[in-house]
C-alpha atoms as a PDB file:
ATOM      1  CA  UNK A   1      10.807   9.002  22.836  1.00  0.00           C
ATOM      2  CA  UNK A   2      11.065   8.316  19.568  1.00  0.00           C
ATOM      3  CA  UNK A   3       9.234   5.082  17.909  1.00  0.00           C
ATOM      4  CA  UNK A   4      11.101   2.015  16.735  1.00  0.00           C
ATOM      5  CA  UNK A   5       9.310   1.000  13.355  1.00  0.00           C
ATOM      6  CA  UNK A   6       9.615  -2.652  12.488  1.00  0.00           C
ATOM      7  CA  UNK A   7       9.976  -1.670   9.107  1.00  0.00           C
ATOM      8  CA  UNK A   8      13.047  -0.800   7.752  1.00  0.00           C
ATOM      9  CA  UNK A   9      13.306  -0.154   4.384  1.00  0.00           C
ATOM     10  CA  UNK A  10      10.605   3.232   4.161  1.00  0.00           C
ATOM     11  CA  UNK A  11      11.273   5.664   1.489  1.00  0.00           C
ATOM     12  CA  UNK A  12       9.808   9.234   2.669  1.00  0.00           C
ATOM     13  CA  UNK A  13       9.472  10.353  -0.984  1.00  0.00           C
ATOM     14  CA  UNK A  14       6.724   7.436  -1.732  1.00  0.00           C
ATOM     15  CA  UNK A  15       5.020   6.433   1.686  1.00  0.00           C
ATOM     16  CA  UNK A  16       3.711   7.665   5.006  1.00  0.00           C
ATOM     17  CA  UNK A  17       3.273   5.466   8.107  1.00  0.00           C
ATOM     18  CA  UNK A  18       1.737   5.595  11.994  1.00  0.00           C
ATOM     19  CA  UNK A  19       1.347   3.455  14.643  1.00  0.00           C
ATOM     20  CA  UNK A  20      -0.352   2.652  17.125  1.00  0.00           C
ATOM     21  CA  UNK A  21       0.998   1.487  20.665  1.00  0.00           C
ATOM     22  CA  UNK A  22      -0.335  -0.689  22.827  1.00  0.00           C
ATOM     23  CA  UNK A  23      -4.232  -0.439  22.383  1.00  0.00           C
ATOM     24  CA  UNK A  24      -6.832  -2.422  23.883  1.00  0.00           C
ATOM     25  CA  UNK A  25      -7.523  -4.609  20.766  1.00  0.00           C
ATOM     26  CA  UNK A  26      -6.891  -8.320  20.586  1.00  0.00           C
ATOM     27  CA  UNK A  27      -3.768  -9.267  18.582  1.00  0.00           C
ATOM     28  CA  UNK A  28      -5.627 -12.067  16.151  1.00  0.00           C
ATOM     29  CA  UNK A  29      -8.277  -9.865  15.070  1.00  0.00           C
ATOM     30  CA  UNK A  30      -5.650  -7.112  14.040  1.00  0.00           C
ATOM     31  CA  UNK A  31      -3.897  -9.806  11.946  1.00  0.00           C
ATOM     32  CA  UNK A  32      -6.948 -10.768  10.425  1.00  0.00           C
ATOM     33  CA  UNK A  33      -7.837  -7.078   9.633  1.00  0.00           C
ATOM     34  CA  UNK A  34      -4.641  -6.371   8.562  1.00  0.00           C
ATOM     35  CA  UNK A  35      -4.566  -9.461   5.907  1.00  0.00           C
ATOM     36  CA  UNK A  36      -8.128  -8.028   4.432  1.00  0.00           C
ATOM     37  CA  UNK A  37      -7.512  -4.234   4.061  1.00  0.00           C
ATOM     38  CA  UNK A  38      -3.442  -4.987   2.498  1.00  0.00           C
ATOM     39  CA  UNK A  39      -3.126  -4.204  -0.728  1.00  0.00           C
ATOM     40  CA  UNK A  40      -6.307  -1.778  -0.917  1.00  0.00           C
ATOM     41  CA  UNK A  41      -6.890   1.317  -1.859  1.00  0.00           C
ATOM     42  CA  UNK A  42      -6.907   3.858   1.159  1.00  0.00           C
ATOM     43  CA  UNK A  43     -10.700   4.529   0.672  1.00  0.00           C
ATOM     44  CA  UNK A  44     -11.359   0.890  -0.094  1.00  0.00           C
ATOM     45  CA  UNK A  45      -9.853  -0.388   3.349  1.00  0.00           C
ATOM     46  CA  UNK A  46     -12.019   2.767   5.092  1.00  0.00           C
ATOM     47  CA  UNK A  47     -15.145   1.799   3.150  1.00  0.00           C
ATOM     48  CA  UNK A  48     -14.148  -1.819   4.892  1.00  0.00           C
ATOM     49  CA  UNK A  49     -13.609  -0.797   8.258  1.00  0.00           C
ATOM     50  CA  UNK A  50     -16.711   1.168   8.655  1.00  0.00           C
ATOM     51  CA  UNK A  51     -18.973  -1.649   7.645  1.00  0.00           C
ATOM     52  CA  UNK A  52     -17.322  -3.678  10.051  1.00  0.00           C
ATOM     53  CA  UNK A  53     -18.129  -1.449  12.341  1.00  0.00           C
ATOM     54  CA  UNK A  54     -21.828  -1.755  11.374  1.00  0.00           C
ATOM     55  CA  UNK A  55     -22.160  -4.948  11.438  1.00  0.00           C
ATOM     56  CA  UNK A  56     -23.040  -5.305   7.671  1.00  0.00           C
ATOM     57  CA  UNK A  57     -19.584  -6.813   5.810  1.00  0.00           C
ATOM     58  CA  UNK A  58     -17.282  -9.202   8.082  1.00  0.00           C
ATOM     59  CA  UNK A  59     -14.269  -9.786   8.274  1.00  0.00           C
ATOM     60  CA  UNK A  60     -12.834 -13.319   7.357  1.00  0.00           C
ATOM     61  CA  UNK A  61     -10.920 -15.355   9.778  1.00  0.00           C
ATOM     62  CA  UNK A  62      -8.858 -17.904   7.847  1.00  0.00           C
ATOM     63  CA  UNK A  63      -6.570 -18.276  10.957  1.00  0.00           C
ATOM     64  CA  UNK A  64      -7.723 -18.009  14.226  1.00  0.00           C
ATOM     65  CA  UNK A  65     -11.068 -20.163  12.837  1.00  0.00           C
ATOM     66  CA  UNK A  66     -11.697 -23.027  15.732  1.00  0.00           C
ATOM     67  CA  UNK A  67     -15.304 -22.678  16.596  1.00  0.00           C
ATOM     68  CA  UNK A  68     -15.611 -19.580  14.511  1.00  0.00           C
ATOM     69  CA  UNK A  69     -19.557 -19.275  12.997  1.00  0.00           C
ATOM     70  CA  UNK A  70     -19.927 -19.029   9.714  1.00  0.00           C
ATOM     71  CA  UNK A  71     -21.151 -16.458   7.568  1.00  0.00           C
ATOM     72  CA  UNK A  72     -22.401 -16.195   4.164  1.00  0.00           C
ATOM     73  CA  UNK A  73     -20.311 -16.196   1.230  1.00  0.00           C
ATOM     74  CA  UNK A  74     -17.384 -16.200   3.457  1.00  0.00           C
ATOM     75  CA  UNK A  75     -17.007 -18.735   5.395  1.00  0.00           C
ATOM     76  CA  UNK A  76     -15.613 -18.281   9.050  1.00  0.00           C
ATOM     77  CA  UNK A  77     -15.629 -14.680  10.117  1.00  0.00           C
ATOM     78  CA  UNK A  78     -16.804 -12.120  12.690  1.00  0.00           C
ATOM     79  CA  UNK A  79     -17.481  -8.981  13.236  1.00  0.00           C
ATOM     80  CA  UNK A  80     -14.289  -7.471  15.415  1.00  0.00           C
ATOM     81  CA  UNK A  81     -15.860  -3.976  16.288  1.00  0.00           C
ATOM     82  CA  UNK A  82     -13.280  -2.445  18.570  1.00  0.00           C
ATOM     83  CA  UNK A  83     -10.766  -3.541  16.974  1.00  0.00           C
ATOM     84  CA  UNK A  84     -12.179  -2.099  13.188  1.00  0.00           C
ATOM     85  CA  UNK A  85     -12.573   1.097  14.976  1.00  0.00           C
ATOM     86  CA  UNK A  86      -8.725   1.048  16.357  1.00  0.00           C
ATOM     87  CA  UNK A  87      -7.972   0.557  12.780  1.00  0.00           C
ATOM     88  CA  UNK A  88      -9.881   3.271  10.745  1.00  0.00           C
ATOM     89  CA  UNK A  89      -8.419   5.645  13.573  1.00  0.00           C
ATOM     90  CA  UNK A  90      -4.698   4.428  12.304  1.00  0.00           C
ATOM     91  CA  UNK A  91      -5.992   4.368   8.704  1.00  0.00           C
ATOM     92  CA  UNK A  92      -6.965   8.430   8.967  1.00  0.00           C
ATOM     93  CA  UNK A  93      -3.701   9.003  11.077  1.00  0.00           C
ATOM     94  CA  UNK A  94      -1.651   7.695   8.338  1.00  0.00           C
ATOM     95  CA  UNK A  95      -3.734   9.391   5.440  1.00  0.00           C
ATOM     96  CA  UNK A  96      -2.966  12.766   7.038  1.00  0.00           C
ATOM     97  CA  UNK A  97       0.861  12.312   7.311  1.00  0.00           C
ATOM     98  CA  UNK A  98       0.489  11.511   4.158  1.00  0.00           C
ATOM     99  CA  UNK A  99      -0.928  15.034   3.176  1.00  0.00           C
ATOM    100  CA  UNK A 100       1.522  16.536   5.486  1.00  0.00           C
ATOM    101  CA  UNK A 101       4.240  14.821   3.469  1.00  0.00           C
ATOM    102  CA  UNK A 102       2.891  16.272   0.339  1.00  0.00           C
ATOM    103  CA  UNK A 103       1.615  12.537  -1.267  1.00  0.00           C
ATOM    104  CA  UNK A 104      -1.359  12.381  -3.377  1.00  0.00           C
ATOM    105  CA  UNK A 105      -3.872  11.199  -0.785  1.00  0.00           C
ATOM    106  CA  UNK A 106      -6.107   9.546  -3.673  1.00  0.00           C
ATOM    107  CA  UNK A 107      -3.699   7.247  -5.051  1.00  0.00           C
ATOM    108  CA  UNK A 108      -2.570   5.982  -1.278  1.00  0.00           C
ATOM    109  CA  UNK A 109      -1.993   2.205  -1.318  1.00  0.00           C
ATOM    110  CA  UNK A 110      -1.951   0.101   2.001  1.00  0.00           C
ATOM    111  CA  UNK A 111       1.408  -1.213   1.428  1.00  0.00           C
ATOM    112  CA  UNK A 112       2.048  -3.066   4.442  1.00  0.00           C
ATOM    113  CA  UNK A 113       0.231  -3.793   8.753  1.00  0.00           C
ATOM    114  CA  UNK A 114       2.017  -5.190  11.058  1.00  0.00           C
ATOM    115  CA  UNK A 115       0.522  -6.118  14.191  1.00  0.00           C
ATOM    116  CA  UNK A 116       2.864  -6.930  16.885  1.00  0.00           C
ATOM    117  CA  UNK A 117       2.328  -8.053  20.381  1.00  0.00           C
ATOM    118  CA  UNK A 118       2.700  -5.903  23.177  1.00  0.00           C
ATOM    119  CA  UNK A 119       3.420  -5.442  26.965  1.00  0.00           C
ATOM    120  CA  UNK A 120       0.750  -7.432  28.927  1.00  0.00           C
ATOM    121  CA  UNK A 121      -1.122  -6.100  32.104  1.00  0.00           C
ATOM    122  CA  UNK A 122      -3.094  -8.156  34.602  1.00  0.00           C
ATOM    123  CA  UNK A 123      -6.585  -6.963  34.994  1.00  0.00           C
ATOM    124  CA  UNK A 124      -6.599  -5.050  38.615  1.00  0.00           C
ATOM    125  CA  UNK A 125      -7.870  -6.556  41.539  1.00  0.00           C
ATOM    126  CA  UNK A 126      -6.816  -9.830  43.343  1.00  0.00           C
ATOM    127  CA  UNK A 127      -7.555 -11.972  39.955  1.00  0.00           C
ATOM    128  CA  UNK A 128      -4.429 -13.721  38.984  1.00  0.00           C
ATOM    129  CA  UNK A 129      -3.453 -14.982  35.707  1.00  0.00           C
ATOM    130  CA  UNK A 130      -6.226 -12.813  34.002  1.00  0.00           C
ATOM    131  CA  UNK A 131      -4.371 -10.506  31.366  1.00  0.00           C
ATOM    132  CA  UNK A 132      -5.791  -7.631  28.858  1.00  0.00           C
ATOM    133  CA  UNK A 133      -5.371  -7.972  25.529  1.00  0.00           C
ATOM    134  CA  UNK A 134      -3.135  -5.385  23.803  1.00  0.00           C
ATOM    135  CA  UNK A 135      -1.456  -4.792  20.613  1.00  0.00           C
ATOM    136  CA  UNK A 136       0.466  -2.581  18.776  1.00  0.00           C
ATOM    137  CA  UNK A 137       0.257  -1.829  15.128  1.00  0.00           C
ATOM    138  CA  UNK A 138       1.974  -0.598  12.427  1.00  0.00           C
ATOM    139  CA  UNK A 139       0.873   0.964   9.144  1.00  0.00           C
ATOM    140  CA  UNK A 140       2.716   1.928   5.982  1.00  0.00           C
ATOM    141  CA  UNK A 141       1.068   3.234   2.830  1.00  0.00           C
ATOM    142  CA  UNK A 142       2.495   3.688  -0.529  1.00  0.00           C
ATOM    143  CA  UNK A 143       1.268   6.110  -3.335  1.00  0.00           C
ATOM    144  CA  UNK A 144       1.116   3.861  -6.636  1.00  0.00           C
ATOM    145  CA  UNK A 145       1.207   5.394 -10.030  1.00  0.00           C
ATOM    146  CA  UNK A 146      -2.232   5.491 -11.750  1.00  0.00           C
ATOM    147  CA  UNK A 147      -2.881   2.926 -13.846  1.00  0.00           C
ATOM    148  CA  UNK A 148      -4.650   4.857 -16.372  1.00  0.00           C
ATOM    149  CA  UNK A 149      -1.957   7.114 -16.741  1.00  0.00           C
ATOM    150  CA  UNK A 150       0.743   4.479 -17.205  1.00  0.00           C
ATOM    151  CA  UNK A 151      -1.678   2.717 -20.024  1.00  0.00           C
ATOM    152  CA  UNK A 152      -2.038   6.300 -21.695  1.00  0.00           C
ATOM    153  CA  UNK A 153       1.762   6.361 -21.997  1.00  0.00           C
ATOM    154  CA  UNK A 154       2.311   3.126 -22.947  1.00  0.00           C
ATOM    155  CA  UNK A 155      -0.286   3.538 -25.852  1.00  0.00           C
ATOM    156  CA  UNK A 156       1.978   6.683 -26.902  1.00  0.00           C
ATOM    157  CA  UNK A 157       4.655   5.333 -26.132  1.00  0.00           C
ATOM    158  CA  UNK A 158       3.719   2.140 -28.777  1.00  0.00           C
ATOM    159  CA  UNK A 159       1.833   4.077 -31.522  1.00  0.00           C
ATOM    160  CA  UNK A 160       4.857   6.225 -31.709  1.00  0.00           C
ATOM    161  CA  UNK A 161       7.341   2.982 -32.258  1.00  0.00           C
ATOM    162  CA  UNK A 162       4.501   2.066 -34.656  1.00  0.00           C
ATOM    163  CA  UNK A 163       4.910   5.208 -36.592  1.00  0.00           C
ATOM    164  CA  UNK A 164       8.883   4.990 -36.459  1.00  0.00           C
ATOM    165  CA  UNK A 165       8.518   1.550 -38.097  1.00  0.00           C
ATOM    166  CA  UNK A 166       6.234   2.478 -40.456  1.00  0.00           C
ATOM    167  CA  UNK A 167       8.448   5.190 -41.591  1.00  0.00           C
ATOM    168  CA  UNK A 168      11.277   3.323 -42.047  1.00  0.00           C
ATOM    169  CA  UNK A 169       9.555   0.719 -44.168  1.00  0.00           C
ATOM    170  CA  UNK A 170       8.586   3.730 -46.513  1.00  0.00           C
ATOM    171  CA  UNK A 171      11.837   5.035 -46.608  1.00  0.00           C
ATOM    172  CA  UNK A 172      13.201   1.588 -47.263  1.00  0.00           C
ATOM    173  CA  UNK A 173      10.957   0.862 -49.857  1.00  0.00           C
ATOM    174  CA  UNK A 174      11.940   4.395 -50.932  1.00  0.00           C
ATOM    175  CA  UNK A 175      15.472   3.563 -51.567  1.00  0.00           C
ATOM    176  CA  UNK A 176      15.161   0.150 -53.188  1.00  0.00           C
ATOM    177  CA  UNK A 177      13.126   1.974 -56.042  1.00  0.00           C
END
């Protein structure tokens, strides 16, 4: 069975994606997750995870926030364990299809997570009404261009525009004498 990615407009060349289906993990803490680590450098959003996952960085909740304690410099957030470690497991599924698809694993960008609800089960046994929390995630990466690269060109790129220009004043000045 093949899997139906919410996103539709992935470019193979550029970016590698994984999912993950219907996991134990509460959908509002994967949202919240997912709006800290986008945008982030690959290693970044690991580095991020895994000190979640010790209990030493939190994550923000500017959401889901009603009776949410406060921590410092932050303001709401917690410390959403399980749900961290779901994550860094999708975050080093999606690095290594990007190495299988030949990307530069360095430059990875997290482009875009989508968490999505999924199927609910009741909780077995004669509880009613009582249903596990599951979610199902989606994770796209994108391999940006170095910045320090693009800079180096556009320094070339200007000095030699500078040197164009300068040489046409000479020869202008040339022609009037």
């Amino acid at each position: 069975m093949a899997l139906k990615y919410s996103f539709k407009e992935f470019d193979k060349e550029h970016m590698a994606r994984a999912m993950l289906v219907s996991v134990p993990i509460p959908l509002k803490s994967a949202v919240m997750i997912g709006r800290t680590i986008r945008g982030k450098n690959l290693q970044t959003a690991k580095n991020i995870l895994e000190q979640v996952i010790l209990k030493k960085t939190p994550i923000k909740f500017t959401k889901f926030n009603q009776e949410q304690a406060h921590r410092k410099a932050i303001g709401p957030g917690k410390f959403p364990v399980k749900t961290a470690r779901y994550m860094l497991k999708l975050l080093k599924e999606v690095e290594a299809n990007a190495q299988l698809a030949g990307l530069d694993t360095s430059s990875l960008k997290v482009f875009r997570v989508i968490p999505k609800e999924a199927p609910v089960n009741p909780h077995y046994g004669r509880i009613r009404g009582i249903s596990m929390k599951r979610a199902s995630v989606e994770l796209i990466v994108i391999e940006s261009a170095d910045k320090k690269s693009k800079s180096k060109n556009s320094k070339a790129k200007s000095n030699k525009t500078k040197d164009k220009n300068q040489k046409s004043k000479v020869e202008s000045k040339a022609k009037k004498e």
